[in-house]
Protein backbone atom coordinates (compact mmCIF):
# COMPACT_ATOMS: atom_id res chain seq x y z
CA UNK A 1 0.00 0.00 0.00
CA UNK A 2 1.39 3.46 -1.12
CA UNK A 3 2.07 6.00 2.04
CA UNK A 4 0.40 9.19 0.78
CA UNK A 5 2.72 11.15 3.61
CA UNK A 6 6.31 10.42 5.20
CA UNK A 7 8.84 13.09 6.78
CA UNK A 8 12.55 11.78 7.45
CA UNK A 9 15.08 13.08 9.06
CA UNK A 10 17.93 13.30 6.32
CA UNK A 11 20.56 11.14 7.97
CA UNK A 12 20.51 8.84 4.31
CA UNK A 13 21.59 9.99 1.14
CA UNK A 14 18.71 11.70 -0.15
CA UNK A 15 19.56 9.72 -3.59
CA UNK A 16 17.99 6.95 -2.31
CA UNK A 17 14.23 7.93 -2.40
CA UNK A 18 14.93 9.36 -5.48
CA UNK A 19 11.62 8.29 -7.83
CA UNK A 20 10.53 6.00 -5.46
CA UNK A 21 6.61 5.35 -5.90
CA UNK A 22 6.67 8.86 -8.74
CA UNK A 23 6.30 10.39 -4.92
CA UNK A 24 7.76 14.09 -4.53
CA UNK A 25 10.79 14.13 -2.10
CA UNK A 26 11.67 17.77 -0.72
CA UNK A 27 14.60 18.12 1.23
CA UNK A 28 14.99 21.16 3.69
CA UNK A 29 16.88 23.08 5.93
CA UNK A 30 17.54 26.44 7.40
CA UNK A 31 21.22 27.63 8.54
CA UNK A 32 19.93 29.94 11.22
CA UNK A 33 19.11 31.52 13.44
CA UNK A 34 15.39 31.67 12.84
CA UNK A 35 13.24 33.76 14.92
CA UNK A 36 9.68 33.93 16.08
CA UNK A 37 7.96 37.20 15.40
CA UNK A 38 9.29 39.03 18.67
CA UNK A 39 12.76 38.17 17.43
CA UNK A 40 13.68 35.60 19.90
CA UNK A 41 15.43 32.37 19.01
CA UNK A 42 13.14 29.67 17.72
CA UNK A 43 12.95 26.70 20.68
CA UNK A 44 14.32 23.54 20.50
CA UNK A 45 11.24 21.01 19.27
CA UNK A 46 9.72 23.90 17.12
CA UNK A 47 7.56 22.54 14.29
CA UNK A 48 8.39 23.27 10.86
CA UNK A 49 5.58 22.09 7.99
CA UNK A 50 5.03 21.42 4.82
CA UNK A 51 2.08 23.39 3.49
CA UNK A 52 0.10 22.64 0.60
CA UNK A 53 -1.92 26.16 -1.61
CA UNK A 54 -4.21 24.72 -4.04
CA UNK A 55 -3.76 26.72 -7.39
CA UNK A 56 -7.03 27.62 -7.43
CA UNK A 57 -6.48 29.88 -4.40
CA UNK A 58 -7.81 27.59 -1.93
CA UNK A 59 -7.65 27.41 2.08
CA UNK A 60 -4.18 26.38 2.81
CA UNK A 61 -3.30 22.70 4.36
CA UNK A 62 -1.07 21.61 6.60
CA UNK A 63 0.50 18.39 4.98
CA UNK A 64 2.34 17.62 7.59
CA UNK A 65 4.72 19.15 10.53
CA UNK A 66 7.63 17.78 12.69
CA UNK A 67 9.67 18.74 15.41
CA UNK A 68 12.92 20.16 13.00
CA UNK A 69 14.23 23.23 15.24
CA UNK A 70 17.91 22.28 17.00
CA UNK A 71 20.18 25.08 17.81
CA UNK A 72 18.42 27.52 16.84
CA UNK A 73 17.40 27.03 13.06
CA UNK A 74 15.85 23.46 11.16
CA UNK A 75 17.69 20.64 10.66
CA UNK A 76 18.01 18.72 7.84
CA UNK A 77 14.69 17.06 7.30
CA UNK A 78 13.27 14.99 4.06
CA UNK A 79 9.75 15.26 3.33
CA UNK A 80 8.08 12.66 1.12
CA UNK A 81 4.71 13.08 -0.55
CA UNK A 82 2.49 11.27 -2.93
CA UNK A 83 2.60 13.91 -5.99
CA UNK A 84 -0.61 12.36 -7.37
CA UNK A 85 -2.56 13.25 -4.10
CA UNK A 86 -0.99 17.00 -4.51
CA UNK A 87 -1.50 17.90 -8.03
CA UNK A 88 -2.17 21.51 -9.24
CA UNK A 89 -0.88 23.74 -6.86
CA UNK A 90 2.56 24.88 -4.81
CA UNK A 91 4.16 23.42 -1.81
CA UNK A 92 5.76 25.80 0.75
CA UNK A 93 7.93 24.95 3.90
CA UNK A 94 7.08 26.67 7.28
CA UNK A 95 8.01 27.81 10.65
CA UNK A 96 5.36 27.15 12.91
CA UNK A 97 5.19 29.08 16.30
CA UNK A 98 3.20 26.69 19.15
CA UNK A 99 4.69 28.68 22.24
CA UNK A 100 2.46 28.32 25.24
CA UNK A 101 2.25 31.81 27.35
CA UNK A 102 1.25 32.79 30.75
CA UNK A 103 1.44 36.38 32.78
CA UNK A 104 3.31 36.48 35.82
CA UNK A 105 2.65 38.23 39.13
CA UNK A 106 4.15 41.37 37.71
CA UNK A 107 2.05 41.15 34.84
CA UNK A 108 4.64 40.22 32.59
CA UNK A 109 4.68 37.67 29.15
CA UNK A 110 6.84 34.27 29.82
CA UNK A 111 7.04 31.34 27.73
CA UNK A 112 6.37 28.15 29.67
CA UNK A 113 6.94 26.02 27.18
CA UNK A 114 5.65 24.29 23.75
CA UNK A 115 1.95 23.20 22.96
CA UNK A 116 3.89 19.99 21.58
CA UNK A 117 1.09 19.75 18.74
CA UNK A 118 0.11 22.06 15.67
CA UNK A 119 -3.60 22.08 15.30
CA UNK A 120 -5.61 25.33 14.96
CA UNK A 121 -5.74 25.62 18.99
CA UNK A 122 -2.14 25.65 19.41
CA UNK A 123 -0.55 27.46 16.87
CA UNK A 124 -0.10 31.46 16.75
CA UNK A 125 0.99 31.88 13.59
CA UNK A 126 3.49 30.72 10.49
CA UNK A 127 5.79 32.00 8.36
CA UNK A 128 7.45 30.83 5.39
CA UNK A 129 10.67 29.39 4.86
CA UNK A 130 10.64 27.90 1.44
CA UNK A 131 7.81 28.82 -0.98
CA UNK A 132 6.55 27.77 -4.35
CA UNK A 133 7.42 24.30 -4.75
CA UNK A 134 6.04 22.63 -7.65
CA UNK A 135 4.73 18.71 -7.46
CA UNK A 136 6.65 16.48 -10.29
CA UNK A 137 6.53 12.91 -9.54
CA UNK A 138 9.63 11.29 -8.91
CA UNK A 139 11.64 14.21 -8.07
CA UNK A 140 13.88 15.22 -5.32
CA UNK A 141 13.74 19.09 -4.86
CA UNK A 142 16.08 20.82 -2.22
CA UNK A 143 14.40 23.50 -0.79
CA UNK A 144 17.33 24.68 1.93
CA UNK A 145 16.76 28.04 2.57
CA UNK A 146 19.54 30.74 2.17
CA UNK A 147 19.06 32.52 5.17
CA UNK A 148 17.57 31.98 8.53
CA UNK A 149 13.90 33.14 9.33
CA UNK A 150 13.95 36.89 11.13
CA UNK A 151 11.61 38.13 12.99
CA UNK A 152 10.86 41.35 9.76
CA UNK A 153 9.75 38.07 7.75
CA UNK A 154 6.71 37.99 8.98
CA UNK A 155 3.58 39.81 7.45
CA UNK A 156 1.40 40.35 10.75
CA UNK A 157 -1.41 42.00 8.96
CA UNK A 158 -1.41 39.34 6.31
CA UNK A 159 -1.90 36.70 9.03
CA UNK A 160 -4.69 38.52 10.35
CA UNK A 161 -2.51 39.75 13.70
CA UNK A 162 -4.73 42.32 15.14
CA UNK A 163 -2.99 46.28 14.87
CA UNK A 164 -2.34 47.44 18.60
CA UNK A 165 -3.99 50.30 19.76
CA UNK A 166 -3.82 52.74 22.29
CA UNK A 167 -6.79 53.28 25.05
CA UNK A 168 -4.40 55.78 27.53
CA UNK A 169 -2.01 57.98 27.73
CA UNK A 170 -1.00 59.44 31.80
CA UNK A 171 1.89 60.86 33.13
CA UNK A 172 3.28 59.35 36.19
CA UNK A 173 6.36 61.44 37.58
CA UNK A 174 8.72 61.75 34.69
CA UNK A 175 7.22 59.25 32.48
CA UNK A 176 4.79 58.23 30.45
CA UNK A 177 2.81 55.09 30.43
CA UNK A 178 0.83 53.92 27.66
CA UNK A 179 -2.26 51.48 27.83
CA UNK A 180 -2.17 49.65 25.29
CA UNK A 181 -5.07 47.34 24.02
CA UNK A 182 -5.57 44.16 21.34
CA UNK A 183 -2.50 42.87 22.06
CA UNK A 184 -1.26 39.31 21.08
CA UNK A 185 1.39 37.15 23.24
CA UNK A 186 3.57 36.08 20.65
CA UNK A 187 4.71 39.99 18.84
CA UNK A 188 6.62 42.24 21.42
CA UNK A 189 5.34 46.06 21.14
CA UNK A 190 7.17 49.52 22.12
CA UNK A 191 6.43 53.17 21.40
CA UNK A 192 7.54 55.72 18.98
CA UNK A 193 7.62 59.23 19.68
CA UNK A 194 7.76 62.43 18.17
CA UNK A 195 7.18 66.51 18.50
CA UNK A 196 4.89 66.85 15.45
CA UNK A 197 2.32 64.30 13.50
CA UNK A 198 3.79 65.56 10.09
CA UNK A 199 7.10 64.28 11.26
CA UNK A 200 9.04 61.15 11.63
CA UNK A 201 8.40 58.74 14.33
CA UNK A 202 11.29 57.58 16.55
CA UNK A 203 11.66 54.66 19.44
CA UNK A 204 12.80 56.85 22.33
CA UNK A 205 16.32 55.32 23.94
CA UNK A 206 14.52 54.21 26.97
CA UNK A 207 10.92 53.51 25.93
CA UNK A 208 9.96 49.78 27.46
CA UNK A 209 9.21 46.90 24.90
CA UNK A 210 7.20 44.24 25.98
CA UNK A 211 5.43 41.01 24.54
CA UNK A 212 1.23 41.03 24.15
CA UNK A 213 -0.43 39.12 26.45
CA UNK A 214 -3.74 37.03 26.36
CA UNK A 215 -5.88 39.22 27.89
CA UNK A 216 -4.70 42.23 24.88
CA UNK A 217 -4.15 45.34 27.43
CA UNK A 218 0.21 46.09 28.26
CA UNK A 219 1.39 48.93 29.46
CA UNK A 220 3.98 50.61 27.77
CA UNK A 221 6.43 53.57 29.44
CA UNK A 222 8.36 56.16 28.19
CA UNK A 223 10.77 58.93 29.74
CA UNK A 224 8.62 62.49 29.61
CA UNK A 225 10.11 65.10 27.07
CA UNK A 226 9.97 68.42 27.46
CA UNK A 227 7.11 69.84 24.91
CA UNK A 228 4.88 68.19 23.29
CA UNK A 229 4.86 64.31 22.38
CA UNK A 230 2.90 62.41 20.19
CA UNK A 231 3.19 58.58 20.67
CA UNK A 232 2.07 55.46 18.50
CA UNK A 233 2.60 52.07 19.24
CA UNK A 234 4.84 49.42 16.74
CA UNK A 235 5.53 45.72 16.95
CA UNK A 236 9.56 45.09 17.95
CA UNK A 237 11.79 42.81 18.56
CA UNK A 238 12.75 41.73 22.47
CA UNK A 239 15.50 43.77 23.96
């Protein structure tokens, strides 16, 4: 009986699936470091998947996902798919993020770990690695990225992240803090300031950065300027 699915870890010479069963073989791997969208390192036992797009601009599938990430970036992993089952339409590889989050007693984000699965409940978002991979039975494609997966790779808006926005603005002592609402707990947010709305927008030196959390509402604080300040909120990386 034919396995429609397979993923290997690419220990073997790749050669050796090569037109086996007409199925498509896709070897991958990233060199790293790959981030999540708040720019820290992706965690050891990450998922990376293979995603199918139907060409008629279909709902996208999961194909299948395994636990690649070692060391900060994927290792070298051999999908294996039955091309006929995949016909008319792309292949792209992913990073998955399944970080579990919780709020400490200062109110702070912290990771406690991995979901361990990659079902619609568990996973915050993708990105891709490796896009546009044509089926062709009985072919070996190497999809190894050139670079590693930063944390500017990912289109938040595109993946339906909602846009941060800002519910108050007070001045305690010589700062400013920021309420900040529809937050998410995987994208880290700060604040840029400036002296006019016509002009540029800055991140002041020692404006706070801090992840989302569950519950959408951070607070964000900046040193008080003399004059006037205007202040918007933008995703970051972690400091």
């Amino acid at each position: 009986m034919k396995k429609t699915i397979a993923v290997l870890f690419a220990l073997l010479s790749v050669a050796a699936f090569a037109g086996a069963d007409k199925d498509l073989n896709i070897s991958f791997s990233t060199p790293g470091p790959d981030q999540y969208a708040d720019g820290t390192p992706v965690l050891d036992d990450e998922y990376y998947a293979l995603v199918w797009t139907p060409a008629n601009g279909g709902e996208q599938t999961i194909v299948c996902a395994v636990k690649a990430a070692k060391d900060g970036k994927c290792v070298p992993v051999l999908f294996t798919v039955d091309a006929e089952t995949y016909k008319e339409g792309t292949f792209g590889v992913y990073l998955l993020d399944t970080r579990v989050f919780a709020t400490d007693e200062n109110g702070d984000t912290k990771v406690t770990g991995l979901a361990g699965k990659f079902d619609a409940d568990s996973q915050n978002v993708k990105v891709a690695v490796a896009d546009g991979i044509v089926s062709s039975e009985g072919a070996i494609v190497t999809a190894d990225a050139a670079k590693g997966v930063s944390a500017d790779g990912y289109d938040l808006a595109a993946l339906n992240v909602p846009a941060p926005r800002v519910t108050k603005i007070e001045v305690e002592n010589a700062n400013v803090v920021v309420t900040v609402a529809d937050t998410v707990p995987f994208v880290a947010y700060t604040l840029q300031a400036g002296s006019d709305v016509k002009k540029e927008f800055s991140v002041p030196p020692a404006a706070t950065c801090a992840n989302g959390n569950k519950g959408g509402e951070i607070k964000l604080v900046t040193p008080k300027e003399p004059g006037a300040q205007f202040f918007k909120v933008s995703t970051t990386t972690v400091k």
